[in-house]
Structure formats: structure tokens, C-alpha cells
PDB file of N, CA and C in Angstrom:
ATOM      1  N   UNK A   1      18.996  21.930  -6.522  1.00  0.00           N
ATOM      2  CA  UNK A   1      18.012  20.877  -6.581  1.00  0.00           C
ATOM      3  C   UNK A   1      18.687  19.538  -6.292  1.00  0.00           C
ATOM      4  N   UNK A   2      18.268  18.627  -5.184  1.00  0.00           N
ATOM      5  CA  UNK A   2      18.545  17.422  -4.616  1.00  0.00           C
ATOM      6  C   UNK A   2      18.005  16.250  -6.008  1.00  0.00           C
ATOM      7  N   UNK A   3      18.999  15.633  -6.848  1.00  0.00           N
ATOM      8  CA  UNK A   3      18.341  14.683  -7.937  1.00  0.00           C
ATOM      9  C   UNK A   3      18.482  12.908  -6.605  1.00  0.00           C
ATOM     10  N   UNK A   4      17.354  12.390  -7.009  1.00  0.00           N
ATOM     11  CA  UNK A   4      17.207  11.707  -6.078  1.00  0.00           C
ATOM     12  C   UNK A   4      17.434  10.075  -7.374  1.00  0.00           C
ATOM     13  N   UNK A   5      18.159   9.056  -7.303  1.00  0.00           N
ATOM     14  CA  UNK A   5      18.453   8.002  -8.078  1.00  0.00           C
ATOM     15  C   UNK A   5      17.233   6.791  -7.496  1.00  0.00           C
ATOM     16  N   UNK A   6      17.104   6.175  -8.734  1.00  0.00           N
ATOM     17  CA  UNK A   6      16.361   4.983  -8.797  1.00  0.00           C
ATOM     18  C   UNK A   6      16.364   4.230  -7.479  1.00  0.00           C
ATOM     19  N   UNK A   7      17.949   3.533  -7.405  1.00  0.00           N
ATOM     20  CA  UNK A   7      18.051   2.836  -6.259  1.00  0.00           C
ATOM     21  C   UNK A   7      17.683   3.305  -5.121  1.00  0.00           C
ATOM     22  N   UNK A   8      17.480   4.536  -4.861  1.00  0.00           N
ATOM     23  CA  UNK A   8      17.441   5.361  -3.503  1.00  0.00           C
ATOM     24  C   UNK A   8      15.640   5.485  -3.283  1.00  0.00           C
ATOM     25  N   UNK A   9      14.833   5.047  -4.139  1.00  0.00           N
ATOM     26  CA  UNK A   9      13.721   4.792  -3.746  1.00  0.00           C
ATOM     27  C   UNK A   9      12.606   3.608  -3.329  1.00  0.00           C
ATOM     28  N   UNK A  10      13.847   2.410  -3.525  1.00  0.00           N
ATOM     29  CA  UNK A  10      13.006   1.222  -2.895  1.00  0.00           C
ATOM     30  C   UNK A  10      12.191   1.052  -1.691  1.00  0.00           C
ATOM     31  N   UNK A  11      11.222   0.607  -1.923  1.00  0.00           N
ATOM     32  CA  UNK A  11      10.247   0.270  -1.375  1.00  0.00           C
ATOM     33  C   UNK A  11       9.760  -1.422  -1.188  1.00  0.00           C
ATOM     34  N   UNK A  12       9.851  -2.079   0.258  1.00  0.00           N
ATOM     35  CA  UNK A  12       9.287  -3.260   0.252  1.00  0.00           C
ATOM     36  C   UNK A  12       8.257  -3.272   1.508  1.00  0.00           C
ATOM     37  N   UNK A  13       7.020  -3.960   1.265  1.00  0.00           N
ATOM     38  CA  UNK A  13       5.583  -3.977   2.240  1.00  0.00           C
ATOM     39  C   UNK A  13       5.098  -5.333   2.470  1.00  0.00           C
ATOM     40  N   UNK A  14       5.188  -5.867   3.313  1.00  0.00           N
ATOM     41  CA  UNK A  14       4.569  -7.233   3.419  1.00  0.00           C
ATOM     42  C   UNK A  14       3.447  -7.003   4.984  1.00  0.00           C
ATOM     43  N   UNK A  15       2.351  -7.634   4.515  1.00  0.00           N
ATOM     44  CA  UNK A  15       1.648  -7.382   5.716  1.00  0.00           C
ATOM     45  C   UNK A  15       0.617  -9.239   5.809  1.00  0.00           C
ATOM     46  N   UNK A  16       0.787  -9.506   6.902  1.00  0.00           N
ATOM     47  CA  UNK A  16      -0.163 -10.872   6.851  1.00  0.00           C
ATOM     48  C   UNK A  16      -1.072 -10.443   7.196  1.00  0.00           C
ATOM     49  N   UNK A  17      -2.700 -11.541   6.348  1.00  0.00           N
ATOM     50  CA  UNK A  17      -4.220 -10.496   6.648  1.00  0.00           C
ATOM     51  C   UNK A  17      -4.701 -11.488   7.387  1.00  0.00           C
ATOM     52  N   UNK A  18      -5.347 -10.959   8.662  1.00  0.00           N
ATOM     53  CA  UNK A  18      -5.570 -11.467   9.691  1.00  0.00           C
ATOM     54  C   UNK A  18      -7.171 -11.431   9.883  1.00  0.00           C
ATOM     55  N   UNK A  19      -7.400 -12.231  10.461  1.00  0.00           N
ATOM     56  CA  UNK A  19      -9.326 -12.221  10.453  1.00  0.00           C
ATOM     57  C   UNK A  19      -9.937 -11.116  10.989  1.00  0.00           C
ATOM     58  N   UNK A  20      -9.134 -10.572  11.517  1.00  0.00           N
ATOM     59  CA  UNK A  20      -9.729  -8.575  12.127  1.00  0.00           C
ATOM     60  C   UNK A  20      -9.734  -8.043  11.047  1.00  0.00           C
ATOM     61  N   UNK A  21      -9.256  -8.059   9.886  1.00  0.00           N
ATOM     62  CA  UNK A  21      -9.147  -7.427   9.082  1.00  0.00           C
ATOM     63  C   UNK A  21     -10.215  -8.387   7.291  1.00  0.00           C
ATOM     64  N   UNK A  22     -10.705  -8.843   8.243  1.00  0.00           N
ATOM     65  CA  UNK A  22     -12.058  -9.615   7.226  1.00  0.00           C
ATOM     66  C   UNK A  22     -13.278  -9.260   7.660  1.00  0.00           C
ATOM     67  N   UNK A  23     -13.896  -9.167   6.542  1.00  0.00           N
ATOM     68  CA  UNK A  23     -15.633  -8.970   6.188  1.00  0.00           C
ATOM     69  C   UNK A  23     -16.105 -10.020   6.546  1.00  0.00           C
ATOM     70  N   UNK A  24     -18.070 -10.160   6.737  1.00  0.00           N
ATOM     71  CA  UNK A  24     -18.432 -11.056   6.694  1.00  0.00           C
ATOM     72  C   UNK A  24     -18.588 -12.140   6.277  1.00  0.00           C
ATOM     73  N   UNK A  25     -17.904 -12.128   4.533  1.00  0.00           N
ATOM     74  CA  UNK A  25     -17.448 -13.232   3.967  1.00  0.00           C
ATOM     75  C   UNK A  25     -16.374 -13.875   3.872  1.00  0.00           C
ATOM     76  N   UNK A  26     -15.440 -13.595   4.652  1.00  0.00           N
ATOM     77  CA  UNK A  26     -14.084 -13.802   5.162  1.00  0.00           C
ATOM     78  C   UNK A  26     -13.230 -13.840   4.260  1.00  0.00           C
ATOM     79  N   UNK A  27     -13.700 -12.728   3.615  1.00  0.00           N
ATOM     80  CA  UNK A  27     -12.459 -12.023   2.689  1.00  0.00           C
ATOM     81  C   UNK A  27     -12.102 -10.708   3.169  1.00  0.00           C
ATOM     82  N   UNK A  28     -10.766 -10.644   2.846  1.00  0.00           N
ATOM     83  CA  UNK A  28     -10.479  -9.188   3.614  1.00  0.00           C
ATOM     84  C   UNK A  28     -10.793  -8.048   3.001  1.00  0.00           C
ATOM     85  N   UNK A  29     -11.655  -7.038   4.125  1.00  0.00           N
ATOM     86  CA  UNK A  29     -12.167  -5.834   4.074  1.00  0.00           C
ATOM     87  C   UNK A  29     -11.694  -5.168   2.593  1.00  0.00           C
ATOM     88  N   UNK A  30     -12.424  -4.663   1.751  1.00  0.00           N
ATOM     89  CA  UNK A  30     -11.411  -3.765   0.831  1.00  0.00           C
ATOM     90  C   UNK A  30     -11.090  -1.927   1.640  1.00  0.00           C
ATOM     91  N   UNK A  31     -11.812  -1.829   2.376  1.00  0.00           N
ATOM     92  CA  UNK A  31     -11.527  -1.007   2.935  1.00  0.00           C
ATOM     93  C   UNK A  31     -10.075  -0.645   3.654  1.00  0.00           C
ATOM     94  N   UNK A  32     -10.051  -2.310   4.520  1.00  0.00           N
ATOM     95  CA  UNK A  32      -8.765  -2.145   4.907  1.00  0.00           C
ATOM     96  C   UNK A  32      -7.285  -2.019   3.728  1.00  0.00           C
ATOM     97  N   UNK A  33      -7.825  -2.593   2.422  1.00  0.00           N
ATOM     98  CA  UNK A  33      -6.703  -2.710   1.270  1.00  0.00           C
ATOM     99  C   UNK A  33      -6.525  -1.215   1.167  1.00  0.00           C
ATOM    100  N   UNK A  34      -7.257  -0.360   1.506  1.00  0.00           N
ATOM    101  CA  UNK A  34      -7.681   1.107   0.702  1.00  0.00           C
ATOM    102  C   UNK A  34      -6.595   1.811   1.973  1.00  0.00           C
ATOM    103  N   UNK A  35      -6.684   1.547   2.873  1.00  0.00           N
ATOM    104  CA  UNK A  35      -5.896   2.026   4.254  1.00  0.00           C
ATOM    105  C   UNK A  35      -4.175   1.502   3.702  1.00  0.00           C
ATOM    106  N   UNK A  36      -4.157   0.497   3.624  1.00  0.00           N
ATOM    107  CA  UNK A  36      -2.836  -0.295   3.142  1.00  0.00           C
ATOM    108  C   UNK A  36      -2.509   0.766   1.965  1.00  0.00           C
ATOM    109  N   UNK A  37      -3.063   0.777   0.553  1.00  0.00           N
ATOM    110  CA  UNK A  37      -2.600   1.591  -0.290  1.00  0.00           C
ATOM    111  C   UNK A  37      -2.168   3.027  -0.006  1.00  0.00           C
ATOM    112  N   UNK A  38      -3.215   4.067   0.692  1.00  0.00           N
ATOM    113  CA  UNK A  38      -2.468   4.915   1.452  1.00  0.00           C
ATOM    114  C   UNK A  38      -1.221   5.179   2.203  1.00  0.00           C
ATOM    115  N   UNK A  39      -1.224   3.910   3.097  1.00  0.00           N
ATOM    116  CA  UNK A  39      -0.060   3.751   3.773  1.00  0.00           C
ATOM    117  C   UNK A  39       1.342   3.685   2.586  1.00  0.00           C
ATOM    118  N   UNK A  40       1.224   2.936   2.050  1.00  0.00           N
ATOM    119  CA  UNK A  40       2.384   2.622   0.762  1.00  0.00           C
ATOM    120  C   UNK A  40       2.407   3.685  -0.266  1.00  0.00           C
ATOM    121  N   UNK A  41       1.546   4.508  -0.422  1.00  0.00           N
ATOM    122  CA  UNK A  41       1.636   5.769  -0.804  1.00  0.00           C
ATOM    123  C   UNK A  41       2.578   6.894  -0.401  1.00  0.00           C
ATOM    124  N   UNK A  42       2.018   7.190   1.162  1.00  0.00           N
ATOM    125  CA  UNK A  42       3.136   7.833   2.075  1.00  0.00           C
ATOM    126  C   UNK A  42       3.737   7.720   1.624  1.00  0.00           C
ATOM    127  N   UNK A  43       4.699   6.549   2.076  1.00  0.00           N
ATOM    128  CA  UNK A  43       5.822   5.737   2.348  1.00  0.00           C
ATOM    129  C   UNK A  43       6.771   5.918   0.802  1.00  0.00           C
ATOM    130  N   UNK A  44       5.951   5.594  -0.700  1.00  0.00           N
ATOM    131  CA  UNK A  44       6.602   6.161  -1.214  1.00  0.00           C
ATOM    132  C   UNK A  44       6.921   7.511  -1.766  1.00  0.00           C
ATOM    133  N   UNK A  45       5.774   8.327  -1.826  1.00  0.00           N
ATOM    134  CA  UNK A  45       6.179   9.900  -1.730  1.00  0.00           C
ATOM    135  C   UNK A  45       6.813  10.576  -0.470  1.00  0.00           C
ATOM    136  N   UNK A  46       6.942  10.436   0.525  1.00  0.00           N
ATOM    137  CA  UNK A  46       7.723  10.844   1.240  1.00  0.00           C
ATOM    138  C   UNK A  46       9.380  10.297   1.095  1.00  0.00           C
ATOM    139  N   UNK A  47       9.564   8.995   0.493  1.00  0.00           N
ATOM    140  CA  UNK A  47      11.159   9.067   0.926  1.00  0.00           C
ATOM    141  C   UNK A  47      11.707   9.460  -1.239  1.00  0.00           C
ATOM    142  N   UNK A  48      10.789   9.575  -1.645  1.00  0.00           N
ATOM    143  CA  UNK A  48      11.033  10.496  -2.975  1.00  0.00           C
ATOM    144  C   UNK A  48      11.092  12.202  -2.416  1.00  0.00           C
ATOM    145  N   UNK A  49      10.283  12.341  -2.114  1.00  0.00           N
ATOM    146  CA  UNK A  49      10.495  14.345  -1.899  1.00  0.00           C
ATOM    147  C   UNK A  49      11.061  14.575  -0.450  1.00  0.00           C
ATOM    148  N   UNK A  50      11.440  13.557  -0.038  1.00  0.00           N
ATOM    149  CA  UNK A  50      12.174  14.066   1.405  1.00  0.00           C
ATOM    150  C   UNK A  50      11.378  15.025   2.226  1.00  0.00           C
ATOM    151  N   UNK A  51       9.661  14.845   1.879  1.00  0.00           N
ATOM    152  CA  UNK A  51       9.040  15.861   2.996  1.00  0.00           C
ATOM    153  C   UNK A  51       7.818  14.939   3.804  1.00  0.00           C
ATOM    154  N   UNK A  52       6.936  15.440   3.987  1.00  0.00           N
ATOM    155  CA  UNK A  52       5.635  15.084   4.412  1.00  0.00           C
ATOM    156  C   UNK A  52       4.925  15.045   3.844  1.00  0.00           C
ATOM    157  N   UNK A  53       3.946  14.310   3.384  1.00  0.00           N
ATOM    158  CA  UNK A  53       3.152  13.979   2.136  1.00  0.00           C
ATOM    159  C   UNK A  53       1.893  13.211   2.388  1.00  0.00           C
ATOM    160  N   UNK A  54       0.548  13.719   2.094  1.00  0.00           N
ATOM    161  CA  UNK A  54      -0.731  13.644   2.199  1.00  0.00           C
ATOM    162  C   UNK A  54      -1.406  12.725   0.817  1.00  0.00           C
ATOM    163  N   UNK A  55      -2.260  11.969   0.782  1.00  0.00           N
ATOM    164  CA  UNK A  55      -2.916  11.438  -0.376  1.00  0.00           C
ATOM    165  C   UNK A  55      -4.223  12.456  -0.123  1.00  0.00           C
ATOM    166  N   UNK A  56      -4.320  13.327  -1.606  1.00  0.00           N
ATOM    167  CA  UNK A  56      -5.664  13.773  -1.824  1.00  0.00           C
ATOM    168  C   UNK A  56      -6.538  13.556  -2.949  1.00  0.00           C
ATOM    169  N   UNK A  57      -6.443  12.541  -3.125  1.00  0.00           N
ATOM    170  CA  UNK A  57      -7.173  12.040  -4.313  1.00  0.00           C
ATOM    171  C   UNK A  57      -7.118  10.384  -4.917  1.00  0.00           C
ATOM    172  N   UNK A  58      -7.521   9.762  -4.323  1.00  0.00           N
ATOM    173  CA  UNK A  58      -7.563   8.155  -5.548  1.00  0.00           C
ATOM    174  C   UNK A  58      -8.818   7.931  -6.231  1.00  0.00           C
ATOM    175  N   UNK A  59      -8.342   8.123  -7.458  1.00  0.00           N
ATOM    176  CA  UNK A  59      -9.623   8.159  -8.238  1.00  0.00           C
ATOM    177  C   UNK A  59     -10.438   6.616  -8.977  1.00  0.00           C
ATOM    178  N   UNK A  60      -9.979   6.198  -8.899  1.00  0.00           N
ATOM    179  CA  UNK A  60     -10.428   4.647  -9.319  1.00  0.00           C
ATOM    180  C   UNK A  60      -9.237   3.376  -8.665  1.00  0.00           C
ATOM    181  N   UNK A  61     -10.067   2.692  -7.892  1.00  0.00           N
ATOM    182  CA  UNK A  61      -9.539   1.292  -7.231  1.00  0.00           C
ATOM    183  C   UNK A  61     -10.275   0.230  -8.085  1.00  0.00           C
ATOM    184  N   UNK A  62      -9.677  -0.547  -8.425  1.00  0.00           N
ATOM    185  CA  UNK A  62     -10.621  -1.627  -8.850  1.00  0.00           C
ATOM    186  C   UNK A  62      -9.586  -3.244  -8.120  1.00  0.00           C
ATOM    187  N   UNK A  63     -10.977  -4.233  -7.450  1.00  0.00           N
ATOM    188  CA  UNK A  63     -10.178  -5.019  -6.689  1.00  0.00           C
ATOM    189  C   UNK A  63     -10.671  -6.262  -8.273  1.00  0.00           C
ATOM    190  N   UNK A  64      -9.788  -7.068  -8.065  1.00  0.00           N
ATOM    191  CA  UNK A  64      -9.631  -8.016  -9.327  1.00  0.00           C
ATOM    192  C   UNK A  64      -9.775  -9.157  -8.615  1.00  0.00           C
ATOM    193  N   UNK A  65      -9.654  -9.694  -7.813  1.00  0.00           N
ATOM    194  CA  UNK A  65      -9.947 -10.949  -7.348  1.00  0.00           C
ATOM    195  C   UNK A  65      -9.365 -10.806  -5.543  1.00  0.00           C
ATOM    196  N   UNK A  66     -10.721 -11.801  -4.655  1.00  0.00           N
ATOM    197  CA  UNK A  66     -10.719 -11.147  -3.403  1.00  0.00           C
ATOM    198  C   UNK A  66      -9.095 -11.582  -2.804  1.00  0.00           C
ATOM    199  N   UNK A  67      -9.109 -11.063  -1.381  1.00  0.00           N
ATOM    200  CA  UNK A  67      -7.624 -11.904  -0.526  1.00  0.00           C
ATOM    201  C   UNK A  67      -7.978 -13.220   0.753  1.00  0.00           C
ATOM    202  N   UNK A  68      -7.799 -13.363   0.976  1.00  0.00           N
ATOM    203  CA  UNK A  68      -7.870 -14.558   1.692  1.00  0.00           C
ATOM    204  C   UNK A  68      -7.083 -14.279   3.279  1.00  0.00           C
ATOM    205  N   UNK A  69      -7.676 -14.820   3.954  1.00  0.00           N
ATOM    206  CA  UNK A  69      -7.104 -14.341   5.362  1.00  0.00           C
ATOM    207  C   UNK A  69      -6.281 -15.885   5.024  1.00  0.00           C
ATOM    208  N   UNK A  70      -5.089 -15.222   5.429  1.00  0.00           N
ATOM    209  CA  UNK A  70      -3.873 -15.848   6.208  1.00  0.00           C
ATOM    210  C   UNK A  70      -2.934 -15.704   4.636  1.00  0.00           C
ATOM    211  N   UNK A  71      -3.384 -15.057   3.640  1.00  0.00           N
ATOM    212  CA  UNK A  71      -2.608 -14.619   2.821  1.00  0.00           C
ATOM    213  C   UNK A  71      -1.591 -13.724   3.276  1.00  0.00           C
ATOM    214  N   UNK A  72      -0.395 -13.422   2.574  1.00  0.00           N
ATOM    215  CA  UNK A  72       0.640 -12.604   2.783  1.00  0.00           C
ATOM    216  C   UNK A  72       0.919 -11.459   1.622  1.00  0.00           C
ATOM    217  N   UNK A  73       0.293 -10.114   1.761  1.00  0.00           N
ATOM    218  CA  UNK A  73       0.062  -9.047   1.241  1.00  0.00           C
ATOM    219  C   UNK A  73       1.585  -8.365   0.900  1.00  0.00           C
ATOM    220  N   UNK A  74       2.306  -9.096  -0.361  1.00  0.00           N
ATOM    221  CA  UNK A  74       3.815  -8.307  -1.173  1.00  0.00           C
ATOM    222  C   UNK A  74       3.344  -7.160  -2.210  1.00  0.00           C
ATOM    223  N   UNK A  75       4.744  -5.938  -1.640  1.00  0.00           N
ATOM    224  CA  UNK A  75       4.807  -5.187  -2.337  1.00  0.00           C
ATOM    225  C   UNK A  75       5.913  -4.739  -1.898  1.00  0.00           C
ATOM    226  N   UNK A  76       6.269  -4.675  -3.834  1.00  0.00           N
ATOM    227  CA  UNK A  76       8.348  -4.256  -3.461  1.00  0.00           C
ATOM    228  C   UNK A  76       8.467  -3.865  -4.775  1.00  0.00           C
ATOM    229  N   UNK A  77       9.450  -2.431  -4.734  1.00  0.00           N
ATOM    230  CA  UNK A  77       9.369  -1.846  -6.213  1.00  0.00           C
ATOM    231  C   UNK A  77      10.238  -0.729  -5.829  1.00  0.00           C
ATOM    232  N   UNK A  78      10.536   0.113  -7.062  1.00  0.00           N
ATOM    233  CA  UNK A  78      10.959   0.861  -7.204  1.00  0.00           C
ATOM    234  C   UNK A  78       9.707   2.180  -7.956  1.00  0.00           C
ATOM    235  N   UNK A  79       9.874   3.682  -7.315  1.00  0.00           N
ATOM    236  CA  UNK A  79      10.032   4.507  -7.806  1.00  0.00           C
ATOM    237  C   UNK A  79       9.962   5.534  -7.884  1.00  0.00           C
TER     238      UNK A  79
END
């Protein structure tokens, strides 16, 4: 069995939200956030199990306050 260490799973995501990626109220899509979370999902189960890795299930999203186009979308972590 391959033990895989803390440090060896960092993860950093920055994405700028661009007006293609806004609703009619020119806040950005949550849909597109829902695509983004997937993506960063992958990204971290795959370089944890060293395979190929599918999301089949998110069971509750809740958005807390909207994003703003020309905001800059961070995410950096470990795990």
C-alpha cells in the first residue's frame, strides 16, 4: 500500500470570473461555481488515489453570498 503524506496533496485554484460566466443579474452563474467545484474535486481525488476519479454525488451546495464578475475565485489547501 502507497501511504500518500499531507504535503504531497496540495492543491491551489485561482480562476478570474468573467462576464461569460454571469447571469442576468451579473452575478456569476452558480451553475458555473457547480462546474468549478467538480473540477477541484477531480483535481483533488485524483492526485490523492493516483487514479481517475468521477464525482457521483453532491448532495447539498449552499451559495452564501453572490460573486461578482471581475472577482478572483481562491482556492488552496491541503488534503
Amino acid at each position: 500500500m502507497k501511504y500518500i503524506h499531507v504535503k504531497d496533496t496540495h492543491i491551489t485554484f485561482s480562476e478570474l470570473m468573467l462576464p461569460s460566466h454571469s447571469n442576468f443579474s451579473e452575478k456569476i452563474h452558480g451553475g458555473y461555481i457547480l462546474s468549478l467545484l467538480d473540477q477541484i474535486a477531480f483535481a483533488c481525488a485524483s492526485k490523492f488515489s493516483s487514479t481517475y476519479c468521477v464525482t457521483t454525488l453532491v448532495d447539498t451546495v449552499d451559495f452564501l453570498k453572490p460573486i461578482e464578475v471581475g472577482e478572483l475565485v481562491n482556492h488552496e489547501g491541503f488534503y
